[in-house]
PDB file of N, CA and C in Angstrom:
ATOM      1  N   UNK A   1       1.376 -10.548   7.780  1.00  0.00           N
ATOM      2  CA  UNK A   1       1.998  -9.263   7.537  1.00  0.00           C
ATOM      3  C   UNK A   1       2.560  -8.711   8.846  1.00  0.00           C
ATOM      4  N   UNK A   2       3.246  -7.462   8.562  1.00  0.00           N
ATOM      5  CA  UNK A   2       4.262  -7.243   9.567  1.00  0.00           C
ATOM      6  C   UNK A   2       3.313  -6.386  10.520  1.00  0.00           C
ATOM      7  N   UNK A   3       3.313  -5.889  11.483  1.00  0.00           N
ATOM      8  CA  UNK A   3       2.431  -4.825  12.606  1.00  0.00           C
ATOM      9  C   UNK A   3       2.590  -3.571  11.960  1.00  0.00           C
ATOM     10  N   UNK A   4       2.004  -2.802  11.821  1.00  0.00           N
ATOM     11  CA  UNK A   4       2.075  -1.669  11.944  1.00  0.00           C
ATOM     12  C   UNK A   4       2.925  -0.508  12.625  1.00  0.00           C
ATOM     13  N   UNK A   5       3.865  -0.062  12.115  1.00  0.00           N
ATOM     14  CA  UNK A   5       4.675   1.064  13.382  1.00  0.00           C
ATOM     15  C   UNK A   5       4.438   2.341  13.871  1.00  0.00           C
ATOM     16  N   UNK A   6       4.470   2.569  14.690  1.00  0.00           N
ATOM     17  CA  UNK A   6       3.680   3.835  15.113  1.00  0.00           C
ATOM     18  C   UNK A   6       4.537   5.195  14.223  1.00  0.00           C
ATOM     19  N   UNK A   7       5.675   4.980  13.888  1.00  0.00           N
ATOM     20  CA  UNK A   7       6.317   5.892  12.837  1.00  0.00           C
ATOM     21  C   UNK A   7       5.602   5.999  11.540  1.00  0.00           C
ATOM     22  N   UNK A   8       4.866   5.226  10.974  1.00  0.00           N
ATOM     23  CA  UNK A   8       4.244   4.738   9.585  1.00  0.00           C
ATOM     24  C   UNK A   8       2.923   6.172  10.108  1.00  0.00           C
ATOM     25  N   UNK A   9       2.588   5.793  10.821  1.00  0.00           N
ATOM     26  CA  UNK A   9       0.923   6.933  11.095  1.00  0.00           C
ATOM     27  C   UNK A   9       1.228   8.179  12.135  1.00  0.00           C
ATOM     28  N   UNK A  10       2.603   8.105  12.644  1.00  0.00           N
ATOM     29  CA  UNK A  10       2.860   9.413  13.307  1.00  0.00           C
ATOM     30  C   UNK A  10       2.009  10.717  13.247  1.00  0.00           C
ATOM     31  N   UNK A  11       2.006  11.608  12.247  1.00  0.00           N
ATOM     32  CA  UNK A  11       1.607  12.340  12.056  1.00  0.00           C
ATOM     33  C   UNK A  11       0.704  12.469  10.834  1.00  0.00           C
ATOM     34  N   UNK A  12      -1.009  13.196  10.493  1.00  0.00           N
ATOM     35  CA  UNK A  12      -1.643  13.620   9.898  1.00  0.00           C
ATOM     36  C   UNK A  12      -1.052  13.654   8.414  1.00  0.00           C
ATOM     37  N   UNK A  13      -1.794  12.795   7.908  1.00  0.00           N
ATOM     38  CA  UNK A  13      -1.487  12.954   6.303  1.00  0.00           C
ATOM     39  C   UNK A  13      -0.147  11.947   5.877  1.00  0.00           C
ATOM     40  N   UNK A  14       0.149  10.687   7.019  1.00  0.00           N
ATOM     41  CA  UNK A  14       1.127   9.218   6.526  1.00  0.00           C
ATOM     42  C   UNK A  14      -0.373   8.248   6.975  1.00  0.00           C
ATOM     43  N   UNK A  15      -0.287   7.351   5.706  1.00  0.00           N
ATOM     44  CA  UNK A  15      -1.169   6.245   6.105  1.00  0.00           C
ATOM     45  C   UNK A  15      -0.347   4.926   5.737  1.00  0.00           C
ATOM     46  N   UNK A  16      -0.722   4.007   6.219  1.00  0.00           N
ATOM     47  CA  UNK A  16      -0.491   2.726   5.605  1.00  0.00           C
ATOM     48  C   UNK A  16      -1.716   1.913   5.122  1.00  0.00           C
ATOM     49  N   UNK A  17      -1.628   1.770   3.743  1.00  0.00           N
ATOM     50  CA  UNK A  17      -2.521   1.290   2.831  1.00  0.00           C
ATOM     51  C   UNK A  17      -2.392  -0.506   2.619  1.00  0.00           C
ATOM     52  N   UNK A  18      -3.226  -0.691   3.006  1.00  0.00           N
ATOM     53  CA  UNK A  18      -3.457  -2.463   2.433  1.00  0.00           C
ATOM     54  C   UNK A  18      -4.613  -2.757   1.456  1.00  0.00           C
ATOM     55  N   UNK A  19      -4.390  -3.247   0.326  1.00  0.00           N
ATOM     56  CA  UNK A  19      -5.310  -3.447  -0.411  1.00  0.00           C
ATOM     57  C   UNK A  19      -5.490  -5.349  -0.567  1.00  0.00           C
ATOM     58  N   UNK A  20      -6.588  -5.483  -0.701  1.00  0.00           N
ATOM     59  CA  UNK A  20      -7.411  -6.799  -1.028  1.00  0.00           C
ATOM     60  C   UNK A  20      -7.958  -7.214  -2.077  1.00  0.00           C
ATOM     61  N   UNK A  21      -6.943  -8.381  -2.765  1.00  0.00           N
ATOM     62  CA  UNK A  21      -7.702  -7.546  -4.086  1.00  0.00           C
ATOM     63  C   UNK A  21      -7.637  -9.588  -4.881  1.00  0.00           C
ATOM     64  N   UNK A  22      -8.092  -9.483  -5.911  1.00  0.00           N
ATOM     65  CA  UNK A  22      -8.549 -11.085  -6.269  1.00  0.00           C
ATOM     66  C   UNK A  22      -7.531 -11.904  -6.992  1.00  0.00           C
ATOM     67  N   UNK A  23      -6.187 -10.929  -7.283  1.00  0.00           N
ATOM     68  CA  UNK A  23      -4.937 -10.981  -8.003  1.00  0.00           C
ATOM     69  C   UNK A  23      -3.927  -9.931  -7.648  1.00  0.00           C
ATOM     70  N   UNK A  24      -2.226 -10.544  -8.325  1.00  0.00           N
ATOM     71  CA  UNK A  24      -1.717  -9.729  -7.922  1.00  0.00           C
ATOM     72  C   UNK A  24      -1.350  -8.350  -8.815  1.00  0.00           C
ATOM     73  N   UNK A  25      -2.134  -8.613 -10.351  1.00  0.00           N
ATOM     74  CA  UNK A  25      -2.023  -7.494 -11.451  1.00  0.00           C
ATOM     75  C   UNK A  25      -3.243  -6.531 -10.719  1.00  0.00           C
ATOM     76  N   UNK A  26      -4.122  -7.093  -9.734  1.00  0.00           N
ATOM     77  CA  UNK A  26      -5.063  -5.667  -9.655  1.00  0.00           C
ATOM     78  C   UNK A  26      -4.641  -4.777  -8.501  1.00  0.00           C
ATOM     79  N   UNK A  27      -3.901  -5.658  -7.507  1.00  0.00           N
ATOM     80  CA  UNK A  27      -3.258  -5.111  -6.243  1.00  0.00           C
ATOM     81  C   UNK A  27      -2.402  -4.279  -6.309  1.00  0.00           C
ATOM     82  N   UNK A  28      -1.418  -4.399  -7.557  1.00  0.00           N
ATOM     83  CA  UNK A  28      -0.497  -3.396  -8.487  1.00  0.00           C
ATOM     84  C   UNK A  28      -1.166  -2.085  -9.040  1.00  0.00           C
ATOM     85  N   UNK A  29      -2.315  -2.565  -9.567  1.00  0.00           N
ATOM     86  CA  UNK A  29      -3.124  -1.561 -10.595  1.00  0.00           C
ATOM     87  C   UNK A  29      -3.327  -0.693  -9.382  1.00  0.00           C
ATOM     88  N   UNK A  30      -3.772  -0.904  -8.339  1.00  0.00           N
ATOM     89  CA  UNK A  30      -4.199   0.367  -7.252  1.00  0.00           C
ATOM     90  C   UNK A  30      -3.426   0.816  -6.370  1.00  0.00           C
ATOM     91  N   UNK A  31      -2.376   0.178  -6.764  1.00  0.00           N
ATOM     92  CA  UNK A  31      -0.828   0.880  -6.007  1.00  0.00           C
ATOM     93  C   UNK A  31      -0.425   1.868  -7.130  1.00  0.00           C
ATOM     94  N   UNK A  32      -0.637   1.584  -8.223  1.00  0.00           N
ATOM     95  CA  UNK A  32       0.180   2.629  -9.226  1.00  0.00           C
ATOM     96  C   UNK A  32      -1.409   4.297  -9.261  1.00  0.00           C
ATOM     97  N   UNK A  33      -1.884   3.486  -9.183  1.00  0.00           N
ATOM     98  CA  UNK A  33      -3.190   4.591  -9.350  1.00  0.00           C
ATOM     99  C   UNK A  33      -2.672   5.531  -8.281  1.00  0.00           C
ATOM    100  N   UNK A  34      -2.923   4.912  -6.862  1.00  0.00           N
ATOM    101  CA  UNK A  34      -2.367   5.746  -5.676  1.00  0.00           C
ATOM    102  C   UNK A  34      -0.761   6.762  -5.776  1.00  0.00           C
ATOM    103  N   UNK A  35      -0.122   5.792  -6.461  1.00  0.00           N
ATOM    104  CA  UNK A  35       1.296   6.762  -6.747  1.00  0.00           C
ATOM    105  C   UNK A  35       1.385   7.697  -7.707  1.00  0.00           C
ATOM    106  N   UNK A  36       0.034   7.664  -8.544  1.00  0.00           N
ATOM    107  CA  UNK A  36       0.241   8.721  -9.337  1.00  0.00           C
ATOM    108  C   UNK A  36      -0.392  10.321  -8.976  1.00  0.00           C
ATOM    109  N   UNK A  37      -1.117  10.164  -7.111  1.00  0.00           N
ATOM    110  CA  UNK A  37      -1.413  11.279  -6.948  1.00  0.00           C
ATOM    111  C   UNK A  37      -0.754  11.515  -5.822  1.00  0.00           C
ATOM    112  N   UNK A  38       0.122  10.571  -5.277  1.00  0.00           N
ATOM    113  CA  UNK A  38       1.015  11.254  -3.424  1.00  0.00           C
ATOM    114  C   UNK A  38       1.905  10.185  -3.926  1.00  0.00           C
ATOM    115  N   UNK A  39       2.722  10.640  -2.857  1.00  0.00           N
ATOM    116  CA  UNK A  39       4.084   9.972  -2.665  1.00  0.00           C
ATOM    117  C   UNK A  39       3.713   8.815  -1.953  1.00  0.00           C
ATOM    118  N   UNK A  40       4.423   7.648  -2.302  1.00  0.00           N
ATOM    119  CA  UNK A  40       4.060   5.880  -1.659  1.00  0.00           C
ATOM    120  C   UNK A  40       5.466   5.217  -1.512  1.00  0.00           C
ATOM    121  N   UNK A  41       5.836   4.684  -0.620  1.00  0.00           N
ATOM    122  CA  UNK A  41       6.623   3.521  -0.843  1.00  0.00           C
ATOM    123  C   UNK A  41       6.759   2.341  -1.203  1.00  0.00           C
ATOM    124  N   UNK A  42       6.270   2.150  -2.201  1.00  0.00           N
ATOM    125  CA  UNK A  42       5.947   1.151  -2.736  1.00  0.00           C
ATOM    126  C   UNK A  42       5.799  -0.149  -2.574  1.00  0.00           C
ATOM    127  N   UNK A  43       5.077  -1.228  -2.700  1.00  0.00           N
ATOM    128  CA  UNK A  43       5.557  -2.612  -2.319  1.00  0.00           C
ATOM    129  C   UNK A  43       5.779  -3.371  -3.293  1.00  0.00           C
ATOM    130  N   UNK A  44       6.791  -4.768  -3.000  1.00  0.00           N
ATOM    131  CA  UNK A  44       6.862  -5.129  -4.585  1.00  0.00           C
ATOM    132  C   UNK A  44       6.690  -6.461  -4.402  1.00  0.00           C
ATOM    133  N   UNK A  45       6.112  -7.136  -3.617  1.00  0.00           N
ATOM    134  CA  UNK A  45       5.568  -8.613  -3.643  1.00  0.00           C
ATOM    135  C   UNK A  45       3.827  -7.944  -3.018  1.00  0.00           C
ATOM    136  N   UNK A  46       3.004  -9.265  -3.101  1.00  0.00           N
ATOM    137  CA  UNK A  46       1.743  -9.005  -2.640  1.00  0.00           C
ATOM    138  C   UNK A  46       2.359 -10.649  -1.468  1.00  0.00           C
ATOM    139  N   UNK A  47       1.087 -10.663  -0.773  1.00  0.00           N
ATOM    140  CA  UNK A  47       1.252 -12.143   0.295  1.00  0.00           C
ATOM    141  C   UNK A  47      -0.145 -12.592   0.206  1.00  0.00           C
ATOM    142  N   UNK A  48      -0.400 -14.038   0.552  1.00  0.00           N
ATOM    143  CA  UNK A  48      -1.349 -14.615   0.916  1.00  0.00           C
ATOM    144  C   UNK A  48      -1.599 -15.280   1.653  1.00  0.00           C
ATOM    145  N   UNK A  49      -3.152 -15.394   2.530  1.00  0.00           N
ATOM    146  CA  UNK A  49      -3.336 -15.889   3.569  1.00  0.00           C
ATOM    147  C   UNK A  49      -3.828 -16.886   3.605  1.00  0.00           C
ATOM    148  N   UNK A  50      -3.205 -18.212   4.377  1.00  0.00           N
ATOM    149  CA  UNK A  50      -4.273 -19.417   3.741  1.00  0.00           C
ATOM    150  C   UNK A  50      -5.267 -19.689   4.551  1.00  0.00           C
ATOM    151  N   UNK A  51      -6.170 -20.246   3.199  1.00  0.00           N
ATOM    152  CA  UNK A  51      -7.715 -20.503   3.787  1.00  0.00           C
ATOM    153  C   UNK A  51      -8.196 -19.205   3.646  1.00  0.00           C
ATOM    154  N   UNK A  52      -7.639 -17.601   3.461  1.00  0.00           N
ATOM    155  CA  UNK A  52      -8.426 -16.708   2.374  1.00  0.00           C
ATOM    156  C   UNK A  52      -8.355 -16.178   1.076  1.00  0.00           C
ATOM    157  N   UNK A  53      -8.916 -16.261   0.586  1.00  0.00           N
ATOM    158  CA  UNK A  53      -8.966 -15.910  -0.989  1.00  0.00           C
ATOM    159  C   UNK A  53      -8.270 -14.345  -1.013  1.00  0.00           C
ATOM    160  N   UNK A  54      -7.678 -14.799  -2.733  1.00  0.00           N
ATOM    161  CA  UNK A  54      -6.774 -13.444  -3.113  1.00  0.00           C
ATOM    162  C   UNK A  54      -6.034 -13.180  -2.288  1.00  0.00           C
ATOM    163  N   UNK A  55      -5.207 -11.928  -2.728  1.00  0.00           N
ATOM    164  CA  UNK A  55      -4.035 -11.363  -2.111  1.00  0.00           C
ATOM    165  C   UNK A  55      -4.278 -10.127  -1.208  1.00  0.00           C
ATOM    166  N   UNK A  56      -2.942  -9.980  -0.972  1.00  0.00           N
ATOM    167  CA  UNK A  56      -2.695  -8.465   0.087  1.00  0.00           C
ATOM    168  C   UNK A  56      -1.556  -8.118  -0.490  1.00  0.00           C
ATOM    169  N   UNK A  57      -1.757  -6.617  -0.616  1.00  0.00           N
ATOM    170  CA  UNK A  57      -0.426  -5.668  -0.857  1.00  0.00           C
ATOM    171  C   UNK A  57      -0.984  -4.596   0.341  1.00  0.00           C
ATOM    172  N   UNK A  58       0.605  -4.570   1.310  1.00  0.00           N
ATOM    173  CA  UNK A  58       0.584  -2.984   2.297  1.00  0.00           C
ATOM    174  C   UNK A  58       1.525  -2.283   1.769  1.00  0.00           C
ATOM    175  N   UNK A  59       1.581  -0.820   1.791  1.00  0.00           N
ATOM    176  CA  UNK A  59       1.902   0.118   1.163  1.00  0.00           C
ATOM    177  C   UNK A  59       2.301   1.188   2.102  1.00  0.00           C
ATOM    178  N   UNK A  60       2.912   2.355   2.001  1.00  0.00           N
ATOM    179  CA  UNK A  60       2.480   3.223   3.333  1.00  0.00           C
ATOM    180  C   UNK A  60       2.706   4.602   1.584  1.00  0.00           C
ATOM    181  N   UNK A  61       1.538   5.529   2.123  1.00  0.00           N
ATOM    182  CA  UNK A  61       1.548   6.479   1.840  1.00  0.00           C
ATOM    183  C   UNK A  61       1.700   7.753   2.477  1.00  0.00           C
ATOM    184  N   UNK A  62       2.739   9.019   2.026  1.00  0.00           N
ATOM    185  CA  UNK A  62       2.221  10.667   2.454  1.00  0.00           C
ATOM    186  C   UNK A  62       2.359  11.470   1.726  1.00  0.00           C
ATOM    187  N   UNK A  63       0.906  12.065   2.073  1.00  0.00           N
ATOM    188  CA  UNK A  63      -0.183  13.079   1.593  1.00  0.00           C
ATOM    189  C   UNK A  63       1.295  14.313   1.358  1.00  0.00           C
ATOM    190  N   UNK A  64       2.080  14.851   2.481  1.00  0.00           N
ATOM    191  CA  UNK A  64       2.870  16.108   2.079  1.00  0.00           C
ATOM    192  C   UNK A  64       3.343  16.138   1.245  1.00  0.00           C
ATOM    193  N   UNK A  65       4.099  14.814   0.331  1.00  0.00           N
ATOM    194  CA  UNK A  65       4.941  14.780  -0.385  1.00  0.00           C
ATOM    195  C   UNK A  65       4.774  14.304  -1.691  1.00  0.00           C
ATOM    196  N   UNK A  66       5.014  15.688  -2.813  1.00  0.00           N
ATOM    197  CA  UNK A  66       4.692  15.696  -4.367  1.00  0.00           C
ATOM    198  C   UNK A  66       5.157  14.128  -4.989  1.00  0.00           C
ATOM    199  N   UNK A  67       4.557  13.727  -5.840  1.00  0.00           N
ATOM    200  CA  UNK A  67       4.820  12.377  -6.587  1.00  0.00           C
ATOM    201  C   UNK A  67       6.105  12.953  -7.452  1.00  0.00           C
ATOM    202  N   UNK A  68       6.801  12.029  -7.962  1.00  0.00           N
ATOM    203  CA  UNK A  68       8.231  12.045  -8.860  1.00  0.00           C
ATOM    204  C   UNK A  68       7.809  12.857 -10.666  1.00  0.00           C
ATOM    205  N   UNK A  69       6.056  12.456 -10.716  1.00  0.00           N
ATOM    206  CA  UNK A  69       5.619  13.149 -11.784  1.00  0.00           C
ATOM    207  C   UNK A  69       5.425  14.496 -12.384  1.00  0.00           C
TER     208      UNK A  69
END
């Protein structure tokens, strides 16, 4: 995965979210969970690491900004 940018965590309340998860329907399932209470940019592939089990989805979320719902 790509580094982290210091623009992504700038300021209080942007995170970047990586989830670990045993597939890529559950890595989805907790990206949509997360978007249904803050604003996310979504990701739309997951990646894998070889020689570790399951996937990765990174995400970046912020807290200021109302969801589209």
């Amino acid at each position: 995965m790509r580094q982290i940018n210091e623009a992504h965590v700038a300021v209080p309340g942007l995170a970047v979210v990586e989830v670990a998860a045993a597939d890529d329907e559950t890595a989805f399932a907790v990206q949509e969970l997360l978007a249904a209470r803050c604003a996310i940019a979504p990701a739309d592939r997951t990646t894998r690491e070889p020689g570790e089990p399951g996937v990765r989805l990174r995400f970046f979320l912020d807290l200021h900004q109302e969801t589209g719902s």
